[in-house]
Protein backbone atom coordinates (compact mmCIF):
# COMPACT_ATOMS: atom_id res chain seq x y z
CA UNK A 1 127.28 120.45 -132.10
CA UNK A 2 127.63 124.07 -131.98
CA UNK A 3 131.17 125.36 -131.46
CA UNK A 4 133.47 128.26 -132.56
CA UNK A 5 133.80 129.04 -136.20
CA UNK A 6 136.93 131.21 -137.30
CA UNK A 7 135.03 134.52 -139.66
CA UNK A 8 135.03 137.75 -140.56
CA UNK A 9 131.29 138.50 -139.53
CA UNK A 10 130.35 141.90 -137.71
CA UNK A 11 129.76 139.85 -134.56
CA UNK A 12 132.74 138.22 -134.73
CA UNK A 13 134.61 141.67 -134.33
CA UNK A 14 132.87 141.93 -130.99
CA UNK A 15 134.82 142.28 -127.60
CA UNK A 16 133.15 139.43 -125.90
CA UNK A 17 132.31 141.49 -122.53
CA UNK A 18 129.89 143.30 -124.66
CA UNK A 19 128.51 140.34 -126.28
CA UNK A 20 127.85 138.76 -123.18
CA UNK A 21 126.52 141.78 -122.02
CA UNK A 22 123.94 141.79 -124.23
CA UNK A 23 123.17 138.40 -124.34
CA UNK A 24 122.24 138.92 -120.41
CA UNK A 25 119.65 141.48 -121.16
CA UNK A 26 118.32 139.76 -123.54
CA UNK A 27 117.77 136.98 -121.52
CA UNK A 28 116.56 139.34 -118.69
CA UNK A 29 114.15 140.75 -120.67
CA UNK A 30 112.85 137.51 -122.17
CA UNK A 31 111.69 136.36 -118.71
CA UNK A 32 110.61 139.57 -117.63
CA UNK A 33 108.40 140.27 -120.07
CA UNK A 34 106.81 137.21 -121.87
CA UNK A 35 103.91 139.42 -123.70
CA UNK A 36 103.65 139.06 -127.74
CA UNK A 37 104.83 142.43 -128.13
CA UNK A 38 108.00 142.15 -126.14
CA UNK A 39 108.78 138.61 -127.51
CA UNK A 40 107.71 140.30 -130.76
CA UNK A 41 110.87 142.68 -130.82
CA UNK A 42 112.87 140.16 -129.22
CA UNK A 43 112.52 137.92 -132.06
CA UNK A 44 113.68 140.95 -134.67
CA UNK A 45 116.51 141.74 -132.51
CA UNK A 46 117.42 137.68 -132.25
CA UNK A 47 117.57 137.19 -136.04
CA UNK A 48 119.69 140.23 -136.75
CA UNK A 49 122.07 138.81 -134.26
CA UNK A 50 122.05 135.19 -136.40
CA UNK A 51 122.08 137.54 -139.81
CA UNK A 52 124.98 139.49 -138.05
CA UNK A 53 127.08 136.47 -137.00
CA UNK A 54 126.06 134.51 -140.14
CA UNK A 55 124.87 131.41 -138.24
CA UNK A 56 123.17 128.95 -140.09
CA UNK A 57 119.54 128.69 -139.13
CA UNK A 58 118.93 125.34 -140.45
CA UNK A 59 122.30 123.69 -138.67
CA UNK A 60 121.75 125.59 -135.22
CA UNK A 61 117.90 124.46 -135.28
CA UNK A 62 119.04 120.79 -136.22
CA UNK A 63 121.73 120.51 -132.97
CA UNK A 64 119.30 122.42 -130.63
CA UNK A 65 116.50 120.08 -131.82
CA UNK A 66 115.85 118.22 -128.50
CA UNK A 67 115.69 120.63 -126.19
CA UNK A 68 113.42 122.80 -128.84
CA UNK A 69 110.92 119.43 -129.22
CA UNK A 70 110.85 119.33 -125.32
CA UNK A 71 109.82 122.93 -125.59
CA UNK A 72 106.92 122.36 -128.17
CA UNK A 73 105.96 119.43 -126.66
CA UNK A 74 104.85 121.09 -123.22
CA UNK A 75 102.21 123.27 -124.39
CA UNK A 76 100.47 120.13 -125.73
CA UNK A 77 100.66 118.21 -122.80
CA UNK A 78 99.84 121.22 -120.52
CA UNK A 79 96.56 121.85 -122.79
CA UNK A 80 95.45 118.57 -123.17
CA UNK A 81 91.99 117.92 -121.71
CA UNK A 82 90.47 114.16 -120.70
CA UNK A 83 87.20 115.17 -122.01
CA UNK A 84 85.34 118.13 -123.95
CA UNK A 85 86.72 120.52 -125.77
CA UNK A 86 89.86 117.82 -125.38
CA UNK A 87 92.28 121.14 -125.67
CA UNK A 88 92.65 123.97 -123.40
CA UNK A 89 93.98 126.95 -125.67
CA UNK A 90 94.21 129.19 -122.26
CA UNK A 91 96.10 126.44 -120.35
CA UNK A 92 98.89 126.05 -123.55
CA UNK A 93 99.43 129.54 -123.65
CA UNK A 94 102.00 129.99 -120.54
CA UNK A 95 104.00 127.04 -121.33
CA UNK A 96 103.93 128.05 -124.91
CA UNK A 97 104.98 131.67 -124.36
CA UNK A 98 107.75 130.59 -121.63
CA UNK A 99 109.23 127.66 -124.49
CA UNK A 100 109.13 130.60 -127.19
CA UNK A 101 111.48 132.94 -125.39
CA UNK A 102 114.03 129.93 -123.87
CA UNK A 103 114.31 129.65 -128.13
CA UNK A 104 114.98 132.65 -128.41
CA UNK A 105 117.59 132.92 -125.81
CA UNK A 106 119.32 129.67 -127.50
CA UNK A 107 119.40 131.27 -130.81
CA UNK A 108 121.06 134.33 -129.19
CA UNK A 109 123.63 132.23 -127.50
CA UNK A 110 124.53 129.72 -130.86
CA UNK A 111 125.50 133.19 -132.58
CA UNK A 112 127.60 134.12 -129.18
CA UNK A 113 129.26 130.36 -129.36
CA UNK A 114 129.76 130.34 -133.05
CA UNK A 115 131.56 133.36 -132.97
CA UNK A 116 133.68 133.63 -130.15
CA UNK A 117 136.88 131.56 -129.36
CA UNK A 118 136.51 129.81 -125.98
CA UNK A 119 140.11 131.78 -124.71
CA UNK A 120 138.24 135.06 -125.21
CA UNK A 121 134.97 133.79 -123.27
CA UNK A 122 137.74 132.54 -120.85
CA UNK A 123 139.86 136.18 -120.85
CA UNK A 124 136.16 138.30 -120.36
CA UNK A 125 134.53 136.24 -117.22
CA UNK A 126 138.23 136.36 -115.70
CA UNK A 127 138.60 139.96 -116.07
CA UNK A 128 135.06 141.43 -115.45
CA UNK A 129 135.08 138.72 -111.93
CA UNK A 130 138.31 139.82 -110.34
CA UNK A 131 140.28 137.26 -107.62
CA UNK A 132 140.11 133.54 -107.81
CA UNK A 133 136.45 133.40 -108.37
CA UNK A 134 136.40 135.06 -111.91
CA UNK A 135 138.99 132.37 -112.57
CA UNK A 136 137.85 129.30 -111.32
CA UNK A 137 134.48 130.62 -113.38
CA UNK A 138 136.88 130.93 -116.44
CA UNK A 139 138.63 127.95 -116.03
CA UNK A 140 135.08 125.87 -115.75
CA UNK A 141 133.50 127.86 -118.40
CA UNK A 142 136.45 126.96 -121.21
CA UNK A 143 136.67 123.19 -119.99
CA UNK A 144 132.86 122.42 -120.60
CA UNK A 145 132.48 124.42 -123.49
CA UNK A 146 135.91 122.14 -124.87
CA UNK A 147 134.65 118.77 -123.57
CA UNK A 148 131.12 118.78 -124.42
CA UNK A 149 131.70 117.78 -128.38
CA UNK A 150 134.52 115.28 -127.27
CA UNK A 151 131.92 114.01 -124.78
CA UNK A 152 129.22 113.69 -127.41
CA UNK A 153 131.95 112.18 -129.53
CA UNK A 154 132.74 109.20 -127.23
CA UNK A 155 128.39 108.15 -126.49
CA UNK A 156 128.51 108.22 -130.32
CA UNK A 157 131.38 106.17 -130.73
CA UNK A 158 129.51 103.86 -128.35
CA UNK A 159 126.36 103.71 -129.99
CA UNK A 160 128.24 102.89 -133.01
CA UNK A 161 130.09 100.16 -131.39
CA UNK A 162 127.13 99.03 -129.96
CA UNK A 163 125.28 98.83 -133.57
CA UNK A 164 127.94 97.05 -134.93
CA UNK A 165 127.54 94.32 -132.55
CA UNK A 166 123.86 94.31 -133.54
CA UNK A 167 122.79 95.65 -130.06
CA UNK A 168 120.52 97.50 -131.70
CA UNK A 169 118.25 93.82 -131.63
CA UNK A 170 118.38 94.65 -127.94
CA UNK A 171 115.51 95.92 -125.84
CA UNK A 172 115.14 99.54 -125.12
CA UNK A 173 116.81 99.67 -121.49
CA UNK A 174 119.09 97.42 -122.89
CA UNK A 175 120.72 99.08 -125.30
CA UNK A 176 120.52 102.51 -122.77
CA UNK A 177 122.48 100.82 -119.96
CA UNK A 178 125.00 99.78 -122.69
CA UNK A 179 125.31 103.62 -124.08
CA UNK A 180 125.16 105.41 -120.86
CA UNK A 181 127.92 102.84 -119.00
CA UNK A 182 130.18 102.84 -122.30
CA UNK A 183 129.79 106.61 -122.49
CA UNK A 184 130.07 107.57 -118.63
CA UNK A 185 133.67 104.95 -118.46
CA UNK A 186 135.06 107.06 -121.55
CA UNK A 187 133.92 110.41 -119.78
CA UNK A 188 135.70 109.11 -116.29
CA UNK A 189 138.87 108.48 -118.05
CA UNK A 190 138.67 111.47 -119.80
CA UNK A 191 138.61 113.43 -116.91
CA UNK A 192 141.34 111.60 -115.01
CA UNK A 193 143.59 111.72 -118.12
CA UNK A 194 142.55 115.77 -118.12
CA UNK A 195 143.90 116.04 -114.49
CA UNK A 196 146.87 114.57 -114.63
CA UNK A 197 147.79 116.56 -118.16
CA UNK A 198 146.85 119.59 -115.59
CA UNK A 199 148.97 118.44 -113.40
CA UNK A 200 151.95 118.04 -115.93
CA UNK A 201 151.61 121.62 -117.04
CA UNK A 202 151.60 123.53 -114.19
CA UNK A 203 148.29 124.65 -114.40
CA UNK A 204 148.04 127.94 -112.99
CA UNK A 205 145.25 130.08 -112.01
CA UNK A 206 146.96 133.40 -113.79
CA UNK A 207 147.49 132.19 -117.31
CA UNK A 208 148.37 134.47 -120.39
CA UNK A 209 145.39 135.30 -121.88
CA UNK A 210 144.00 136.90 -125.21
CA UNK A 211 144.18 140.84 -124.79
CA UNK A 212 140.95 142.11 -125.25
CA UNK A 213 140.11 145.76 -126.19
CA UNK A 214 136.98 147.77 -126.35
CA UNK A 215 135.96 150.00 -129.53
CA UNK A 216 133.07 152.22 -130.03
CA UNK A 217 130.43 149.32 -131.21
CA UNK A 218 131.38 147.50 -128.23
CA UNK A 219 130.14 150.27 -125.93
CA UNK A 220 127.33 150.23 -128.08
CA UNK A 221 126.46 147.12 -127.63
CA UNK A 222 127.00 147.00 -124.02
CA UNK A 223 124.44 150.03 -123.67
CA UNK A 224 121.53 147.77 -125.34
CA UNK A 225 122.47 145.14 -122.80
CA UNK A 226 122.50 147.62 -120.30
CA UNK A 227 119.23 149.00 -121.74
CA UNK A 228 117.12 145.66 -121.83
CA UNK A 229 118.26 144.86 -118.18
CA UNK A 230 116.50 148.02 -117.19
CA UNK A 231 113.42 147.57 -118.88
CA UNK A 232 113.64 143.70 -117.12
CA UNK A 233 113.93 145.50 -113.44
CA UNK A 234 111.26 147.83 -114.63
């Protein structure tokens, strides 16, 4: 599961406004412009950002490994042919073009998580967003990104239990009901238990947050976000 590492990369130095500031024109001009050339220099400028952050390649590529097999698996099926030639090269190529850029906007955003501490994510979307909206984004925003591992945590706990108990002799729907109602009970009670410690500490919508401060390479960097939006509207 990917999820904030403590270092002393370049990225990490980052203000996170910028970083998210590029990672939006990045993304805009992924989907703009899904030509070789342009996914070409995306690619370059997505591996200096995994260099820069010092993500691991092969651990990021191992936990986003399903939704990357869903995205080579689509070409295949869209180019697949009942009879002669049995493979459309022409009909892959969209669906292989659009699943090449979503991986490149993943990779971008594992070097964004890995680097930056949820209470900074938090601080930036509740500062750039003013009122109650930029909060309530904030507040959404830092309680996914902190429940998702414990949620992944508590299916695997119940396939493990489930194994154990030699479920795994069970047929296929089987032993899905068992996961998915074991997990989705844990997740309910998580979530009840998460609003009553809310509850019990006041939660408030104007918290103390992380100061956050802007240097030179942060305007920098929020210039080639700026830049790649512009060549997305172009």
């Amino acid at each position: 599961m990917l999820t904030y590492e403590p270092g002393d990369s370049p990225v990490h130095g980052f203000d996170p406004r910028s970083k998210l500031a590029f990672q939006l024109g990045f993304a805009a001009t992924a989907f703009a412009h899904p030509t070789p050339p342009w996914l070409a220099g995306l690619t370059l400028l997505a591996l200096v950002a995994v260099v820069a952050s010092r993500t691991p390649l092969r651990r990021t590529l191992r936990s986003l490994r399903f939704p990357l097999v869903l995205l080579a698996v689509a070409p295949l099926f869209q180019g697949a042919r009942p009879g002669p030639p049995w493979f459309s090269v022409a009909a892959a190529r969209p669906p292989l073009l659009a699943g090449y850029r979503v991986g490149l906007v993943l990779l971008v955003g594992a070097a964004y998580v890995r680097t930056t501490p949820i209470r900074e994510t938090r601080a930036a979307i509740g500062r750039t967003i003013p009122g109650r909206p930029g909060q309530f984004l904030g507040v959404g925003v830092a309680l996914v990104a902190r429940f998702l591992p414990v949620l992944r945590a508590d299916f695997e706990r119940a396939r493990g239990a489930m194994r154990a108990r030699l479920g795994d002799r069970r047929r296929l729907d089987e032993r899905m009901r068992i996961v998915a109602v074991g997990g989705l009970r844990r997740a309910l009670a998580r979530a009840d238990r998460l609003a009553l410690a809310l509850q019990a500490r006041a939660f408030a919508w104007n918290p103390t947050l992380p100061a956050l401060s802007f240097r030179r390479r942060d305007y920098a960097l929020t210039v080639v976000g700026i830049a790649l939006a512009a060549s997305a509207a172009i």
